[in-house]
C-alpha atoms as a PDB file:
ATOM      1  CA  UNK A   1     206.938 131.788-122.368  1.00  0.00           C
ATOM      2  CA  UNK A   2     206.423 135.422-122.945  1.00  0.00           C
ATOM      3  CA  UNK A   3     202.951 135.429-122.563  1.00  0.00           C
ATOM      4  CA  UNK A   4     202.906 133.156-119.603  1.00  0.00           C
ATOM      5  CA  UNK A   5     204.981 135.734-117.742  1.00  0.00           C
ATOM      6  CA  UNK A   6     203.069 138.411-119.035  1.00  0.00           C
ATOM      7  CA  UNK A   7     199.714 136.349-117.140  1.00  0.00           C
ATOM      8  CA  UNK A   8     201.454 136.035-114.337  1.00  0.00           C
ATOM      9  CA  UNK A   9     202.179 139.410-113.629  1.00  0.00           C
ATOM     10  CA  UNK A  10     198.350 140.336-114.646  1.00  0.00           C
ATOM     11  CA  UNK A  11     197.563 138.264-112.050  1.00  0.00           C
ATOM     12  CA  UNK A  12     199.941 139.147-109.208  1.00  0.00           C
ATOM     13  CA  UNK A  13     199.081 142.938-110.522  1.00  0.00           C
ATOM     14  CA  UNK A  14     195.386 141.868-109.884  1.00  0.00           C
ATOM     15  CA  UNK A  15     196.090 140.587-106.496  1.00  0.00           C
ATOM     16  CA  UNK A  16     197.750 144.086-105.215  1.00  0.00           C
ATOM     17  CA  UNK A  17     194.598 146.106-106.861  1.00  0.00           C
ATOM     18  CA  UNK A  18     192.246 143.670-104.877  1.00  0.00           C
ATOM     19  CA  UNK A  19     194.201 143.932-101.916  1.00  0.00           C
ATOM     20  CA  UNK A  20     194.322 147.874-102.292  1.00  0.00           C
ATOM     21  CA  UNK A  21     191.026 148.501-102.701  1.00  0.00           C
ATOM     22  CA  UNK A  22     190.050 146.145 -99.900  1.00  0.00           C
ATOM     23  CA  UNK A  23     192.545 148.632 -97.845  1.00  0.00           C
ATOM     24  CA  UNK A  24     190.619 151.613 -98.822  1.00  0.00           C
ATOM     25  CA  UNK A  25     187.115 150.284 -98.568  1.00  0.00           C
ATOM     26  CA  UNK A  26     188.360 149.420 -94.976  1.00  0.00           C
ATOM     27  CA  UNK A  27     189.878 152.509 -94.402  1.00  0.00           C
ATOM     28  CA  UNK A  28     186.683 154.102 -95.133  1.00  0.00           C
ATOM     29  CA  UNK A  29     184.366 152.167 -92.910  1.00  0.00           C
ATOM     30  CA  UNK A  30     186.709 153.148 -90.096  1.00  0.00           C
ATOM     31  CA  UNK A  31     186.477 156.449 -90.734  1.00  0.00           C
ATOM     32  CA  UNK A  32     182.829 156.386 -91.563  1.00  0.00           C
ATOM     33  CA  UNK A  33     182.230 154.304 -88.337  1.00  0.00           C
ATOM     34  CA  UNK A  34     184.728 156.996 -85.879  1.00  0.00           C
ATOM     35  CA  UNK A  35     182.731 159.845 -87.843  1.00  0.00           C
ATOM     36  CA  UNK A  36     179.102 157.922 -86.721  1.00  0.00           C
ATOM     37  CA  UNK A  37     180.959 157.238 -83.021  1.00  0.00           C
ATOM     38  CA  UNK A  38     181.510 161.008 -82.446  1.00  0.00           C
ATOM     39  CA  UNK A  39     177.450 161.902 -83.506  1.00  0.00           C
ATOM     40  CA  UNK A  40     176.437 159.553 -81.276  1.00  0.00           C
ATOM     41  CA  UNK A  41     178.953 160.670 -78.193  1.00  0.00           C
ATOM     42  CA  UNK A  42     177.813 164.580 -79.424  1.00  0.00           C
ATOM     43  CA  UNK A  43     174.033 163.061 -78.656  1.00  0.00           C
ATOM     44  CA  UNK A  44     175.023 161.761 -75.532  1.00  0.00           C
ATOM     45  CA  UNK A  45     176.832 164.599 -74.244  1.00  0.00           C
ATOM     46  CA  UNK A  46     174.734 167.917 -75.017  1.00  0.00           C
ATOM     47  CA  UNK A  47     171.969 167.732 -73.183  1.00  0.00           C
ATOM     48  CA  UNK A  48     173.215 164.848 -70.585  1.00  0.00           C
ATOM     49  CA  UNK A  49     173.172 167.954 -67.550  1.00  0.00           C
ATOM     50  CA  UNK A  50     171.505 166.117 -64.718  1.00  0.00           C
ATOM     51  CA  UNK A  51     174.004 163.358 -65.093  1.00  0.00           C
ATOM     52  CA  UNK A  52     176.640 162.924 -62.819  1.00  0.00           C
ATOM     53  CA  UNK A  53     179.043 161.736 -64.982  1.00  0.00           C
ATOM     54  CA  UNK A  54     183.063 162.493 -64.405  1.00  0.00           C
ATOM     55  CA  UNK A  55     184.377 160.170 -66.997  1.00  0.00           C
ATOM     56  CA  UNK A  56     182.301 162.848 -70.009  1.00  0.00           C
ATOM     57  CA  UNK A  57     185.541 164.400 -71.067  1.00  0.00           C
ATOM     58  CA  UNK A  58     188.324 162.413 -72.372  1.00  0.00           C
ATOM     59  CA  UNK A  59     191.831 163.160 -71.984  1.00  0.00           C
ATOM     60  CA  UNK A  60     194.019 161.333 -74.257  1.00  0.00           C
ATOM     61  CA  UNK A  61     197.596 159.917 -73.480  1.00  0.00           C
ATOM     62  CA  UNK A  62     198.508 162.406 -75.985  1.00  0.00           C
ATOM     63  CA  UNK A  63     198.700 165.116 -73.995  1.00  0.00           C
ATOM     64  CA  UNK A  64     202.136 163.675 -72.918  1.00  0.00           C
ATOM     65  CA  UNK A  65     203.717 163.762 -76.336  1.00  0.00           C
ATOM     66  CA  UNK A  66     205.569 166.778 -75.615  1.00  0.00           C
ATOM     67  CA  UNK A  67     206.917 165.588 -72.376  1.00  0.00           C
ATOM     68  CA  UNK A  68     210.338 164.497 -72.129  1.00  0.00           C
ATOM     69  CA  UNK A  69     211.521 161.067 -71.224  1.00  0.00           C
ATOM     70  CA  UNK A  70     215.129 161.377 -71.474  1.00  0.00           C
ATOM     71  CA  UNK A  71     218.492 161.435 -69.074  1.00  0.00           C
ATOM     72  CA  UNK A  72     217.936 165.852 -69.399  1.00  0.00           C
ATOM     73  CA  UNK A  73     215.984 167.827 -67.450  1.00  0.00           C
ATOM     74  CA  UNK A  74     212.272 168.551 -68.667  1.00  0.00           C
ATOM     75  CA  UNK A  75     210.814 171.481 -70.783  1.00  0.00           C
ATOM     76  CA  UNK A  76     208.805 173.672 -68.501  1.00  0.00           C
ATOM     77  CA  UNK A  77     207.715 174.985 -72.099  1.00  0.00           C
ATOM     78  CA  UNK A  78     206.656 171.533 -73.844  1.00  0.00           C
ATOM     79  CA  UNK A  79     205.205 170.245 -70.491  1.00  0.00           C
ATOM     80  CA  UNK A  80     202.913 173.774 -70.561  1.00  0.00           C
ATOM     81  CA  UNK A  81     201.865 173.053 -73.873  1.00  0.00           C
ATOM     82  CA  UNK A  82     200.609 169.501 -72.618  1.00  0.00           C
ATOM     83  CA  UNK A  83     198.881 170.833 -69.644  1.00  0.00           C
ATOM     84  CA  UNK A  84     197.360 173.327 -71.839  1.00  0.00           C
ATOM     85  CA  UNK A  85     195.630 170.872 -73.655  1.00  0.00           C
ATOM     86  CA  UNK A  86     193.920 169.417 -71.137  1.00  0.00           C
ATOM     87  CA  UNK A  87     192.437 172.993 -70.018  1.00  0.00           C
ATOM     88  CA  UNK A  88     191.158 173.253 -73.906  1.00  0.00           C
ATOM     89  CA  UNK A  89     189.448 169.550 -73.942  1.00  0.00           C
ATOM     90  CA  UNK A  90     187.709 171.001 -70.667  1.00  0.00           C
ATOM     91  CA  UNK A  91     186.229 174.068 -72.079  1.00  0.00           C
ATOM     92  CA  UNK A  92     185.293 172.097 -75.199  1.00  0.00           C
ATOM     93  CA  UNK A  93     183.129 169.617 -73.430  1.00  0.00           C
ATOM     94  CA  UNK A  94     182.179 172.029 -71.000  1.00  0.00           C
ATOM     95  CA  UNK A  95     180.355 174.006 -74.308  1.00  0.00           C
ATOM     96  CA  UNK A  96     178.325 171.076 -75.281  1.00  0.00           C
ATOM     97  CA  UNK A  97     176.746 171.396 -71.423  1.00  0.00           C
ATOM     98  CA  UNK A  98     174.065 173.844 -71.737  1.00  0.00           C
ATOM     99  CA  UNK A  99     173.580 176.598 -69.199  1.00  0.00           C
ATOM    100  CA  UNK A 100     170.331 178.058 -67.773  1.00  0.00           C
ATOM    101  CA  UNK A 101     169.854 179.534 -71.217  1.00  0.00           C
ATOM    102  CA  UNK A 102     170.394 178.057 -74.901  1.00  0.00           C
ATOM    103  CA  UNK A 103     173.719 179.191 -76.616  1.00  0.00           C
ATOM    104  CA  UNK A 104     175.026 179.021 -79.787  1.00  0.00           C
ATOM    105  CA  UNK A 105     177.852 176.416 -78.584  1.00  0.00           C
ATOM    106  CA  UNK A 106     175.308 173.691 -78.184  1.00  0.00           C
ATOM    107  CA  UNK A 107     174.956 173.465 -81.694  1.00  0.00           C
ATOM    108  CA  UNK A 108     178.994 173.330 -82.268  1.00  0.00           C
ATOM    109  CA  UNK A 109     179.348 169.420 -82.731  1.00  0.00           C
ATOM    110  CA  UNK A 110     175.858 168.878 -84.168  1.00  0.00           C
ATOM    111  CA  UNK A 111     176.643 166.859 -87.516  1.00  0.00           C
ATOM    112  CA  UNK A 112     174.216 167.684 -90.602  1.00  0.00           C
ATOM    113  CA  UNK A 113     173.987 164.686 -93.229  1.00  0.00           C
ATOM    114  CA  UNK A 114     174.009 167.430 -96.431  1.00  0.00           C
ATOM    115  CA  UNK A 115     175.157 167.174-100.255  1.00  0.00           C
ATOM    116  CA  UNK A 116     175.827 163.194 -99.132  1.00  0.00           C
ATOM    117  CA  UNK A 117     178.714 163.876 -96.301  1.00  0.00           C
ATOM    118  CA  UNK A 118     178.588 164.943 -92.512  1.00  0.00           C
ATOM    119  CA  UNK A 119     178.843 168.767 -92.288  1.00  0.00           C
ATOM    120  CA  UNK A 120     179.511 170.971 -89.311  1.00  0.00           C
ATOM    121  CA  UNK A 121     176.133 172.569 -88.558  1.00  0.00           C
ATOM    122  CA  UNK A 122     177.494 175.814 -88.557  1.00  0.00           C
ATOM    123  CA  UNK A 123     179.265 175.040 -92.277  1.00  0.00           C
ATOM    124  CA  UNK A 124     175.356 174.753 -93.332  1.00  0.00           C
ATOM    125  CA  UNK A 125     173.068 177.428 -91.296  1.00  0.00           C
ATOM    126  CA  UNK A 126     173.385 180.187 -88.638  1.00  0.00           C
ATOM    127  CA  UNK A 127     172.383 179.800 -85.295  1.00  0.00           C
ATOM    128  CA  UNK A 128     170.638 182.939 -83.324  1.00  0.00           C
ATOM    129  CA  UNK A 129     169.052 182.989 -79.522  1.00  0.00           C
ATOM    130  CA  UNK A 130     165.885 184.202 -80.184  1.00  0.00           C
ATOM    131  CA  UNK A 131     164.998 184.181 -76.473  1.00  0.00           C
ATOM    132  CA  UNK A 132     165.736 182.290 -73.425  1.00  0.00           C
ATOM    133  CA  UNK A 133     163.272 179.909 -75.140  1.00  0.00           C
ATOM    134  CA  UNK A 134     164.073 179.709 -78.082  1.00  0.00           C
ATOM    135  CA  UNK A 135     166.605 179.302 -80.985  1.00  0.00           C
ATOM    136  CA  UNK A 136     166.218 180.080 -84.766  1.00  0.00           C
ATOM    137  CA  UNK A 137     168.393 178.192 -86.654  1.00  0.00           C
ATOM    138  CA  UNK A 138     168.557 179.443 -90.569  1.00  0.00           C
ATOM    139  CA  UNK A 139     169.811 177.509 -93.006  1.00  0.00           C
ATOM    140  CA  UNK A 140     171.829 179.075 -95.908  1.00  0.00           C
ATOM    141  CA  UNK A 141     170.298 176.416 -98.647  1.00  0.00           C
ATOM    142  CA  UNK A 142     166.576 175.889 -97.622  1.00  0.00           C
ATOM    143  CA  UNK A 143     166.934 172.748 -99.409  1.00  0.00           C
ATOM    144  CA  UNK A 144     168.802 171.474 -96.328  1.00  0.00           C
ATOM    145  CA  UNK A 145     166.422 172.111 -93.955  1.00  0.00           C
ATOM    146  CA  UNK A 146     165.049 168.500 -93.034  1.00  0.00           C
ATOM    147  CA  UNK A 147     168.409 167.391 -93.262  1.00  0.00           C
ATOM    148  CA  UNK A 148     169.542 170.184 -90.307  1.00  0.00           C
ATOM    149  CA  UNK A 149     165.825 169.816 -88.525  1.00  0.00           C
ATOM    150  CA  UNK A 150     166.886 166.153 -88.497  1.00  0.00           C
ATOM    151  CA  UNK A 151     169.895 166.695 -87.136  1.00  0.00           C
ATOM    152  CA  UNK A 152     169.129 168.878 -84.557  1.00  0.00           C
ATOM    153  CA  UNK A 153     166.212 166.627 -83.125  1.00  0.00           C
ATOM    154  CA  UNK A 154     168.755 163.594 -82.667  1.00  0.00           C
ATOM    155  CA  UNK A 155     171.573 165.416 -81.159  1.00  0.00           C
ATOM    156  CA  UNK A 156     169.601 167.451 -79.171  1.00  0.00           C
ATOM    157  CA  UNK A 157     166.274 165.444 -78.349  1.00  0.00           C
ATOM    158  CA  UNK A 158     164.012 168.429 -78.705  1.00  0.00           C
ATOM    159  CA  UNK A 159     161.714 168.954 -81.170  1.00  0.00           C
ATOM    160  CA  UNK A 160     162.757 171.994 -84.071  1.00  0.00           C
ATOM    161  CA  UNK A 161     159.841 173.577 -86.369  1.00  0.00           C
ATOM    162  CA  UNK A 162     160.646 173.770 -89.832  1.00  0.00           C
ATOM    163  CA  UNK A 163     159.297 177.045 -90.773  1.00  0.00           C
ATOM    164  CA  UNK A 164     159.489 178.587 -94.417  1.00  0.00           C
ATOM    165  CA  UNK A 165     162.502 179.715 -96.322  1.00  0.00           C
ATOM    166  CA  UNK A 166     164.770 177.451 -94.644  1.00  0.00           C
ATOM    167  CA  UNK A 167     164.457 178.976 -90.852  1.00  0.00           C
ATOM    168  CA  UNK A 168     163.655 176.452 -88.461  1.00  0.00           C
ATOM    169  CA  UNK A 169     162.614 177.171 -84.962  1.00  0.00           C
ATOM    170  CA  UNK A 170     164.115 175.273 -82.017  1.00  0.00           C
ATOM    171  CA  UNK A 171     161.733 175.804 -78.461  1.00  0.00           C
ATOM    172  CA  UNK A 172     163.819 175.573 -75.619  1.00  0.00           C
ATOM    173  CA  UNK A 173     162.203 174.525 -71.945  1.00  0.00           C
ATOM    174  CA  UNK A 174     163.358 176.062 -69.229  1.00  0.00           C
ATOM    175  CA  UNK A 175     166.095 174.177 -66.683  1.00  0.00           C
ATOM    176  CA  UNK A 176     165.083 173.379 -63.053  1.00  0.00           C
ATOM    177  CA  UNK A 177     166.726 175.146 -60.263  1.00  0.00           C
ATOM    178  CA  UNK A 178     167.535 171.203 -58.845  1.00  0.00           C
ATOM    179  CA  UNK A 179     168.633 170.259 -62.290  1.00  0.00           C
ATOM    180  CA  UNK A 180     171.189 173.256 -62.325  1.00  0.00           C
ATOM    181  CA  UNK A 181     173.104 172.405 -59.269  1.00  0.00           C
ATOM    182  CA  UNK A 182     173.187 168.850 -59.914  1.00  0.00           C
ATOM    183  CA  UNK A 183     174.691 170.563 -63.233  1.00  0.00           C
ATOM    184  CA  UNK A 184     177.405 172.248 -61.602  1.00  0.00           C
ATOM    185  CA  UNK A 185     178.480 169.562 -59.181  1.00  0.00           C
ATOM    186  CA  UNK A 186     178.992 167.763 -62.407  1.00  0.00           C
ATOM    187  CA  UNK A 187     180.861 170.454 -63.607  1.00  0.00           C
ATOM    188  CA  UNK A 188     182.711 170.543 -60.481  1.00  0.00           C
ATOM    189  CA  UNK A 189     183.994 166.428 -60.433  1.00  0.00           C
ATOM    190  CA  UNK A 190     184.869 167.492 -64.313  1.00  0.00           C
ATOM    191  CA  UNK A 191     187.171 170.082 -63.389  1.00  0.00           C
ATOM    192  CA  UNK A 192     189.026 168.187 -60.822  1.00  0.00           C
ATOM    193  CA  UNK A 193     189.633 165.440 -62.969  1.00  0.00           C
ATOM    194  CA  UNK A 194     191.073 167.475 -65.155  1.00  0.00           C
ATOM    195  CA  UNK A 195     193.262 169.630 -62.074  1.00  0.00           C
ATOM    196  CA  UNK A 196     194.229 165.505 -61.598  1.00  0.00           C
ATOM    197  CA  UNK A 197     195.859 164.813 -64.936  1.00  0.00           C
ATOM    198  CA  UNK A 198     197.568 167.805 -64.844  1.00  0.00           C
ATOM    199  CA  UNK A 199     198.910 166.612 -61.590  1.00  0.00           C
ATOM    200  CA  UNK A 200     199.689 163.461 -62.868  1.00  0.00           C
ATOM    201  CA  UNK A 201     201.523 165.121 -66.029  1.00  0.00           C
ATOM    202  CA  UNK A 202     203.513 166.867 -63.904  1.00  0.00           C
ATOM    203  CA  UNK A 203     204.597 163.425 -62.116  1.00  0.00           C
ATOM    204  CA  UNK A 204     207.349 162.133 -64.725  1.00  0.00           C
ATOM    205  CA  UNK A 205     209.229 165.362 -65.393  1.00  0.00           C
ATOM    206  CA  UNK A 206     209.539 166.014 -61.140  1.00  0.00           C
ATOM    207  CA  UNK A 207     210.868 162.258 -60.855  1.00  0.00           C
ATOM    208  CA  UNK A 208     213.691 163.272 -63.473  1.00  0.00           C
ATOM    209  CA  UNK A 209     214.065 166.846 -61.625  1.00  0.00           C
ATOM    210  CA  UNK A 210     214.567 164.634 -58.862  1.00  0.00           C
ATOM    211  CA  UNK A 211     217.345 162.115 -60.308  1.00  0.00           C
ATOM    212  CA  UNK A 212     219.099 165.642 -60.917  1.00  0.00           C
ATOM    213  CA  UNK A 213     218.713 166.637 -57.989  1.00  0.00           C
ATOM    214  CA  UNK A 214     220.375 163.918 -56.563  1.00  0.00           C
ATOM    215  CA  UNK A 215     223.290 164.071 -59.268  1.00  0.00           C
ATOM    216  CA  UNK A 216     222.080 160.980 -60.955  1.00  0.00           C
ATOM    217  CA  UNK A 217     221.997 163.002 -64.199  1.00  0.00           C
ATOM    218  CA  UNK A 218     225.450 163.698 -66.225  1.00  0.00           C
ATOM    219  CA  UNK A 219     225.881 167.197 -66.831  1.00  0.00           C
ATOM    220  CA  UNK A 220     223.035 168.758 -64.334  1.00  0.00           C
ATOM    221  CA  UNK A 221     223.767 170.716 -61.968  1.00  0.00           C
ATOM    222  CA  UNK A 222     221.697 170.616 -58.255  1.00  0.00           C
ATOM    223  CA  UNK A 223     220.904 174.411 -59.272  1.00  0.00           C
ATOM    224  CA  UNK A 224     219.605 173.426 -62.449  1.00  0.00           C
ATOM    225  CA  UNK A 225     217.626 170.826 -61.292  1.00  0.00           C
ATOM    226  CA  UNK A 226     216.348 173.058 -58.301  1.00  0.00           C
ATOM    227  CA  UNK A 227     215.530 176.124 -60.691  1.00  0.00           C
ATOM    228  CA  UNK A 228     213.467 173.800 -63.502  1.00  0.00           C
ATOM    229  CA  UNK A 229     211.967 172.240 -60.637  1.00  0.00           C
ATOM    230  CA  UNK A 230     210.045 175.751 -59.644  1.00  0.00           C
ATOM    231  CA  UNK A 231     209.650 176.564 -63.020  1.00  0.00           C
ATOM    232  CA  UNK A 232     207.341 173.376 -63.439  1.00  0.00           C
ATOM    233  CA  UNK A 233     205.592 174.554 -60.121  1.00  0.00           C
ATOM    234  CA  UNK A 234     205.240 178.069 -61.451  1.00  0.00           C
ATOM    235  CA  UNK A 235     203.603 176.483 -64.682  1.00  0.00           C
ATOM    236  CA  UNK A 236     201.357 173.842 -63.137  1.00  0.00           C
ATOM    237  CA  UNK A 237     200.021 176.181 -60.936  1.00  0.00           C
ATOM    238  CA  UNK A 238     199.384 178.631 -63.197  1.00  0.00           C
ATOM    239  CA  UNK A 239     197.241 176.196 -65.576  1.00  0.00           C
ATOM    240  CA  UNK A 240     195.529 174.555 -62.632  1.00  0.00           C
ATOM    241  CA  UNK A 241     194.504 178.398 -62.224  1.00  0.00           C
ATOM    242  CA  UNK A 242     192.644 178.388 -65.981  1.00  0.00           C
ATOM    243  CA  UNK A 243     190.720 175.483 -64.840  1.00  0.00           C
ATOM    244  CA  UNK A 244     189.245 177.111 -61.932  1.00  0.00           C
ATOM    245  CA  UNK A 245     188.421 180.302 -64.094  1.00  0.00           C
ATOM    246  CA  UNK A 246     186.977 177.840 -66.686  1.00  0.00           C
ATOM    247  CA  UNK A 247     184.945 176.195 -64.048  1.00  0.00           C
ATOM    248  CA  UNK A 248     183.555 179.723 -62.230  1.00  0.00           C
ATOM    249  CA  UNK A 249     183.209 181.088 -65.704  1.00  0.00           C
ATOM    250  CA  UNK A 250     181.002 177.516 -66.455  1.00  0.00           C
ATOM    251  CA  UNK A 251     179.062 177.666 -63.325  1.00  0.00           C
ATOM    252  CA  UNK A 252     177.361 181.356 -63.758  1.00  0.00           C
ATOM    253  CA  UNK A 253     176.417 180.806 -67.154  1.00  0.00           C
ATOM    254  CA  UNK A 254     174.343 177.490 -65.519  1.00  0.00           C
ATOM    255  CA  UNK A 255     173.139 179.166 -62.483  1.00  0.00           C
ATOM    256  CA  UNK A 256     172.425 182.563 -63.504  1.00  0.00           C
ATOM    257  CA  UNK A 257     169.020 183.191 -65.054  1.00  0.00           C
END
């Protein structure tokens, strides 16, 4: 009897390891097929600066976590803090969008296959303008330099010369006055979707401002109501400012040569 029991839990104990390592082998496809997802949207994105493409920067419905959806008045603070994050997924993409000259940003998202796991190019080489022309790329094991040449080639779609001692040589060709402005009116439809979800983040918190307002809120006070009310203005305003200095800021490093 003893031993029967003692198969059966063997057994079920073998079921739960199958079923956990099943889990994690999962798990890691996921994450190895996100990680593969985000080289491919880094590819897409760089050099993509004669497309006219508003939907290039994602803004997540995260960015409303820290808004309140309660009977109370809103934060002005937490619904800053949301806002914010909006302006910082701007400049982000807006870095991956290269300007009349090559900058070290480009290279920012490039992923680099070394030691058997995706690493940040920058955890693997330095990146240097050489010239409007032309970046040198040096890699701190010259080991890794196919691996980052590689790299470079599919993300970017140029075509980087390995050199010796792990430097490797990335020509740049010069951007077309046309391509340029259709650049910034890209930029330009980027930036106003992004003035848009601010303006639609600031949508829930005036609706409650509003129910106080109208005394449809226990406790709050028309004053209260009225004062958190232009302290939302204040701060909406405010970040819709950063996005235009992010967008002017954007356009002269494009159009100035």
């Amino acid at each position: 009897m003893a031993k029967k029991l003692n198969s059966l839990r063997e057994q079920a104990h073998r079921v739960e390891r199958e079923e956990a390592q099943k889990k994690r082998e999962k798990k890691k496809k996921k994450k190895e097929g996100k990680k593969n997802k985000d080289i491919k949207e880094d590819k897409e994105n760089i050099l993509s600066i004669s497309e006219e493409n508003v939907d290039d920067v994602v803004f997540d419905e995260d960015d409303e976590e820290n808004v309140d959806d309660d009977d109370s008045l809103p934060d002005p603070s937490a619904l800053e803090a949301s806002m914010l994050k909006v302006v910082e997924r701007l400049k982000e993409h807006f870095k991956s969008i290269r300007g009349a000259e090559p900058s070290p940003e480009l290279f920012d998202r490039i992923m680099v296959n070394a030691y058997g796991d995706f690493t940040p190019l920058a955890g693997v080489a330095q990146v240097v303008v050489a010239s409007p022309t032309l970046v040198n790329v040096t890699c701190f094991d010259p080991a890794l330099s196919k691996d980052v040449k590689l790299a470079i080639a599919e993300a970017l779609e140029l075509n980087p010369q390995d050199e010796e001692n792990g430097l490797i040589t990335v020509p740049f060709p010069r951007v077309s006055m046309e391509v340029r402005e259709k650049t910034v009116k890209n930029l330009r439809k980027q930036a106003e979707t992004a003035r848009a979800r601010i303006r639609k983040l600031r949508r829930k918190p005036m609706a409650q401002i509003k129910a106080g307002k109208e005394g449809k809120l226990e406790g709050i006070s028309k004053d209260d109501a009225f004062r958190i009310s232009q302290e939302i203005d204040s701060v909406t305003e405010s970040v819709i400012k950063q996005v235009d200095s992010v967008l002017v800021e954007k356009e002269k490093t494009v159009m100035t040569v």
